[in-house]
Protein backbone atom coordinates (compact mmCIF):
# COMPACT_ATOMS: atom_id res chain seq x y z
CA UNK A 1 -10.23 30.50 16.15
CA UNK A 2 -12.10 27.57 14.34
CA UNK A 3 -9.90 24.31 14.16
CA UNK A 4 -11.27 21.75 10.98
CA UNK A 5 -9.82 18.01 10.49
CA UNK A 6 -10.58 15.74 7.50
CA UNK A 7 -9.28 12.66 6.42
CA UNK A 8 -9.40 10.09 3.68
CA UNK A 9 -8.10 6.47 2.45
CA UNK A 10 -5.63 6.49 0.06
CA UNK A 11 -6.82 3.64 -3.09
CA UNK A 12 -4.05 1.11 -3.57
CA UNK A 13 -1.17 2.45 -5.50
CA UNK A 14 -2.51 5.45 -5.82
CA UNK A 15 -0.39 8.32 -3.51
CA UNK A 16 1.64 9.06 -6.14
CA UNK A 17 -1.59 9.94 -8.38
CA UNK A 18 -2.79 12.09 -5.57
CA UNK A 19 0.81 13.87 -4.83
CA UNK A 20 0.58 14.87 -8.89
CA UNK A 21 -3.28 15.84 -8.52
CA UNK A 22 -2.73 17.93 -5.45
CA UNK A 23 0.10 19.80 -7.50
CA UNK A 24 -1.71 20.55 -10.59
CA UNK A 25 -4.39 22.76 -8.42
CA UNK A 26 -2.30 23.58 -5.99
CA UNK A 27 -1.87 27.23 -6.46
CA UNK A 28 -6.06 27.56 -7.28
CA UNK A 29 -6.47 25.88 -3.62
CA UNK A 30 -4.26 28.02 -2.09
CA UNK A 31 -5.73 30.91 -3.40
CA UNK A 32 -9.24 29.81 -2.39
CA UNK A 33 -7.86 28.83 1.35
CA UNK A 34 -6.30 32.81 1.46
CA UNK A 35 -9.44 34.14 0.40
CA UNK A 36 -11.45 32.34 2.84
CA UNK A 37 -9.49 33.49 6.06
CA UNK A 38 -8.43 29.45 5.77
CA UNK A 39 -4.73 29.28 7.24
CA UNK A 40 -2.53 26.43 8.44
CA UNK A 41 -3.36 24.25 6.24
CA UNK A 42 -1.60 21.09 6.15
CA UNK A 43 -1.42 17.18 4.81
CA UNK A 44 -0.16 14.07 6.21
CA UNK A 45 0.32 10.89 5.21
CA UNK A 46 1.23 7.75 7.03
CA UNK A 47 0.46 4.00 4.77
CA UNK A 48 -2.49 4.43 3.20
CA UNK A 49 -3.84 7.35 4.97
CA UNK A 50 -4.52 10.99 3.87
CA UNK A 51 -5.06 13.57 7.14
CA UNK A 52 -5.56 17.17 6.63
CA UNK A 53 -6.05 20.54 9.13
CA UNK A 54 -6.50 24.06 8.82
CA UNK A 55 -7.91 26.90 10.88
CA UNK A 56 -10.28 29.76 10.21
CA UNK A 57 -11.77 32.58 12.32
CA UNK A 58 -15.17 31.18 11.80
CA UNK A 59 -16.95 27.90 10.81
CA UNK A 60 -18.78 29.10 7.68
CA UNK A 61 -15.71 30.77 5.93
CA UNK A 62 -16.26 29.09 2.75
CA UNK A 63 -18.83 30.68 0.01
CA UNK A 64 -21.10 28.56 -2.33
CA UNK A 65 -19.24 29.47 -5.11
CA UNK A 66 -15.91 28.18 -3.39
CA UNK A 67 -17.60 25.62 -2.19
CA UNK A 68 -18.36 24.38 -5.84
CA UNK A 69 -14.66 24.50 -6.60
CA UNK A 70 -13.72 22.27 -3.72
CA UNK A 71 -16.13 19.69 -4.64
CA UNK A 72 -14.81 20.14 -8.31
CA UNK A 73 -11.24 19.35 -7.01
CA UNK A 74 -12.63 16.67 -4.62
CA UNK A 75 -14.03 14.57 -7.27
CA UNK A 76 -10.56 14.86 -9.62
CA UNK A 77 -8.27 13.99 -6.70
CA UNK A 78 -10.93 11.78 -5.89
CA UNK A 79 -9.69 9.60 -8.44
CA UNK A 80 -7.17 8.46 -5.61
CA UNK A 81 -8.96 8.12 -2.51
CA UNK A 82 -11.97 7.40 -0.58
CA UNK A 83 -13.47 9.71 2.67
CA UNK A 84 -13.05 8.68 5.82
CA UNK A 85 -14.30 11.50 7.84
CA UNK A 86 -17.57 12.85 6.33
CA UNK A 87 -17.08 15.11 3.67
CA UNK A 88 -17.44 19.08 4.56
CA UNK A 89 -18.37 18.06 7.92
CA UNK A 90 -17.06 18.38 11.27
CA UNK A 91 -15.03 15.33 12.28
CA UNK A 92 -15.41 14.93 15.91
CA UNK A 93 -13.19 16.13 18.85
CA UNK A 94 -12.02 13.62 21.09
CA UNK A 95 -8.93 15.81 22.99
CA UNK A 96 -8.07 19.15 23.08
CA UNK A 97 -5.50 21.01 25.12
CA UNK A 98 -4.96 24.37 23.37
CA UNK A 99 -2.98 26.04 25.40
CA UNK A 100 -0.66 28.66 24.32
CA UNK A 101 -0.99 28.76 20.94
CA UNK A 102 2.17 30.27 18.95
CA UNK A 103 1.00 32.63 15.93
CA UNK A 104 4.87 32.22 14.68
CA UNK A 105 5.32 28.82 13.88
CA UNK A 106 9.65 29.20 13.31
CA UNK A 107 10.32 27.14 16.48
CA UNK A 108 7.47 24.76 15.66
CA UNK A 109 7.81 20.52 14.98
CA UNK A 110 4.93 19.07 14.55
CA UNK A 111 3.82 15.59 16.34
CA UNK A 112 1.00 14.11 14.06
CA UNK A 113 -0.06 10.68 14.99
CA UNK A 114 -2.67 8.09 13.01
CA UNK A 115 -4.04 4.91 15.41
CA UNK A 116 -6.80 2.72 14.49
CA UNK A 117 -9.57 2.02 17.58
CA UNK A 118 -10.58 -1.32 18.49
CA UNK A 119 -14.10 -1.50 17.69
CA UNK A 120 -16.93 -0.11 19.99
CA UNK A 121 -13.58 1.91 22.05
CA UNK A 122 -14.67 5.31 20.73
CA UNK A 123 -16.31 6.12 23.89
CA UNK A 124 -13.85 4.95 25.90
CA UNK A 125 -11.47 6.96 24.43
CA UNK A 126 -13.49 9.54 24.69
CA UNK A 127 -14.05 8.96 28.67
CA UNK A 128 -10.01 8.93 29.01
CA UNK A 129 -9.74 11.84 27.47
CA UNK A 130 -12.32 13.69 29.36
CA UNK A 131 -10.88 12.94 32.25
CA UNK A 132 -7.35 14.59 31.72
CA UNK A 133 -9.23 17.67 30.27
CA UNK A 134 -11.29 17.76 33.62
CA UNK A 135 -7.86 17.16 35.80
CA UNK A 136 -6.17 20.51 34.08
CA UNK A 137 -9.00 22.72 36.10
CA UNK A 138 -8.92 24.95 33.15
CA UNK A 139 -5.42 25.24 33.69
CA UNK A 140 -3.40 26.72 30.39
CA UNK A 141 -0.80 24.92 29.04
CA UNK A 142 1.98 27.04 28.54
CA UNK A 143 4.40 24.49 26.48
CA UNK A 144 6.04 23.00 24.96
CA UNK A 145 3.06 21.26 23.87
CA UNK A 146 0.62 23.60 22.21
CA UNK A 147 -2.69 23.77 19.96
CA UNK A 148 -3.24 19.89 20.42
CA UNK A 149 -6.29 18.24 19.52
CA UNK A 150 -7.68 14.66 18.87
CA UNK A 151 -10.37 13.65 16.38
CA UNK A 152 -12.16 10.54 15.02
CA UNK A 153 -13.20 9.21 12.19
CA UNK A 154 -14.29 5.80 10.68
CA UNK A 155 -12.83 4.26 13.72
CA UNK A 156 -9.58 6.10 13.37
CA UNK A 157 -7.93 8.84 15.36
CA UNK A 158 -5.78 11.35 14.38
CA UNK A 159 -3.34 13.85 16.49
CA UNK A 160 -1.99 17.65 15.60
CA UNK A 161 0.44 18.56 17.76
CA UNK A 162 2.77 21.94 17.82
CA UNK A 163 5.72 22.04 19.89
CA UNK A 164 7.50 24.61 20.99
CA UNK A 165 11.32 23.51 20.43
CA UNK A 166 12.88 25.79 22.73
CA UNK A 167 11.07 24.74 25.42
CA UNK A 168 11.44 20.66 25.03
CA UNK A 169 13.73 19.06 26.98
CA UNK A 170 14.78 15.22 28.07
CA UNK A 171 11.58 13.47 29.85
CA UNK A 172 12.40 12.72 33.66
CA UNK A 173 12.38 9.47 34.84
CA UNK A 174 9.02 10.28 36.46
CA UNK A 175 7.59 11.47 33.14
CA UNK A 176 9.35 8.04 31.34
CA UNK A 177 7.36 6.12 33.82
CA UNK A 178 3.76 8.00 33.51
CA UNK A 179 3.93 7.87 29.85
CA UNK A 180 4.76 3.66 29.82
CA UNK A 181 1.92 3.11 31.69
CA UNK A 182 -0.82 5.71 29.66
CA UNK A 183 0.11 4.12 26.31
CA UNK A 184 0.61 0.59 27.48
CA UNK A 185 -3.05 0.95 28.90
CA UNK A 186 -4.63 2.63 25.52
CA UNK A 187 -3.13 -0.40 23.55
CA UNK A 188 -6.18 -2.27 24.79
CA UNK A 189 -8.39 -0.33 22.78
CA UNK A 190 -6.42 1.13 19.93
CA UNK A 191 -3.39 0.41 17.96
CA UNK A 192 -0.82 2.63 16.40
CA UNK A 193 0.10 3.36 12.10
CA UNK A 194 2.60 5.90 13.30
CA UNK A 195 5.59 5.22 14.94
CA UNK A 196 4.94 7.39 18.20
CA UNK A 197 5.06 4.66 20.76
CA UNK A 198 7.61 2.15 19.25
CA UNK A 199 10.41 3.05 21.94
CA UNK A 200 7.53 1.50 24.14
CA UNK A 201 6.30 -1.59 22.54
CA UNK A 202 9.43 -2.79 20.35
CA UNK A 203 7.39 -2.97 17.47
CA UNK A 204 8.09 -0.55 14.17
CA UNK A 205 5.63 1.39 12.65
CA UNK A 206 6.37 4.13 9.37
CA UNK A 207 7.01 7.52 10.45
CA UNK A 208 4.40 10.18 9.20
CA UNK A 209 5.29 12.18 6.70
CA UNK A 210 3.85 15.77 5.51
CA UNK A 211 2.40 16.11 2.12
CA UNK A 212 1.89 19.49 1.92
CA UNK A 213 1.53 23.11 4.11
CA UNK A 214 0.00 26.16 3.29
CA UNK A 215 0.75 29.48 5.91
């Protein structure tokens, strides 16, 4: 399975624009995602920022004469935003921890997450990262977190996150204490748009919401 990211800046004033857009060819795209091998699509939105994912069995999924109809529908939603990830193209992967990955989604939340890296921290974020990847010893994750993965883009990075709600459960004071100190130490080189850490750092941050989902 091929995982794809994208993600764009919503002009001011304009999400409502872009809600109505995405409506208008909404059953055209879905048809063109179903006869690509394109599923789990999805939106999200948090303040002025538009991130989508979707998977596919293999990169180049998409034919030219598809292709033409996406950049047709790109440049009339395009009305409403600008790119941040380059368009069409692979946005980078910073994380990933697969593991398990559910086909049936019915006992599936979603945790997607927006934060904004200081400047010149991609690497370093990167590095971090790495490192928890290379502590796992190829290790599979059975839950509840499952299909994770972390991009970048234009200095941003964005989360998708599927968890398994029959396996959550409360954190334990050892797994309160471990996760203070990780985000408390990537605040020096990122901050946050969605509201995942606030329980930490007090502050308040708008909760991401999803625009749209296609099976």
């Amino acid at each position: 399975m091929k995982r794809h990211a994208f993600a764009m800046k919503v002009k001011e004033g304009m999400l409502g624009e872009y809600r109505a857009r995405l409506g208008k060819i909404w059953t055209e795209l879905t048809e063109v995602l179903d006869m690509s091998g394109i599923s789990n699509f999805s939106i999200w939105n948090v303040e002025d920022i538009l991130f989508g994912y979707c998977e596919s069995l293999s990169d180049n999924v998409i034919d030219e004469e598809e292709m033409e109809k996406l950049r047709n529908w790109d440049k009339f939603l395009g009305v409403a935003y600008e790119w941040i990830s380059e368009p069409y193209k692979p946005m980078r992967l910073m994380y990933h921890d697969f593991g398990w990955v559910r086909e049936n989604k019915e006992m599936i939340r979603h945790r997607v997450f927006v934060t904004k890296l200081v400047p010149g921290s991609e690497e370093e974020y990167k590095r971090r990262h790495d490192a928890l990847v290379e502590a796992r010893n190829g290790e599979v994750t059975a839950g509840p977190d499952s299909n994770f993965s972390i991009w970048s883009a234009g200095g941003y990075v964005f989360g998708y996150d599927e968890i398994d709600t029959s396996m959550e459960h409360a954190m334990t004071e050892e797994e309160r204490e471990s996760s203070i100190k990780w985000e408390k130490n990537m605040l020096n080189i990122m901050s946050w748009l969605t509201d995942d850490v606030d329980w930490i750092t007090g502050e308040h941050h708008s909760h991401i919401v999803r625009v749209c989902y296609h099976e």
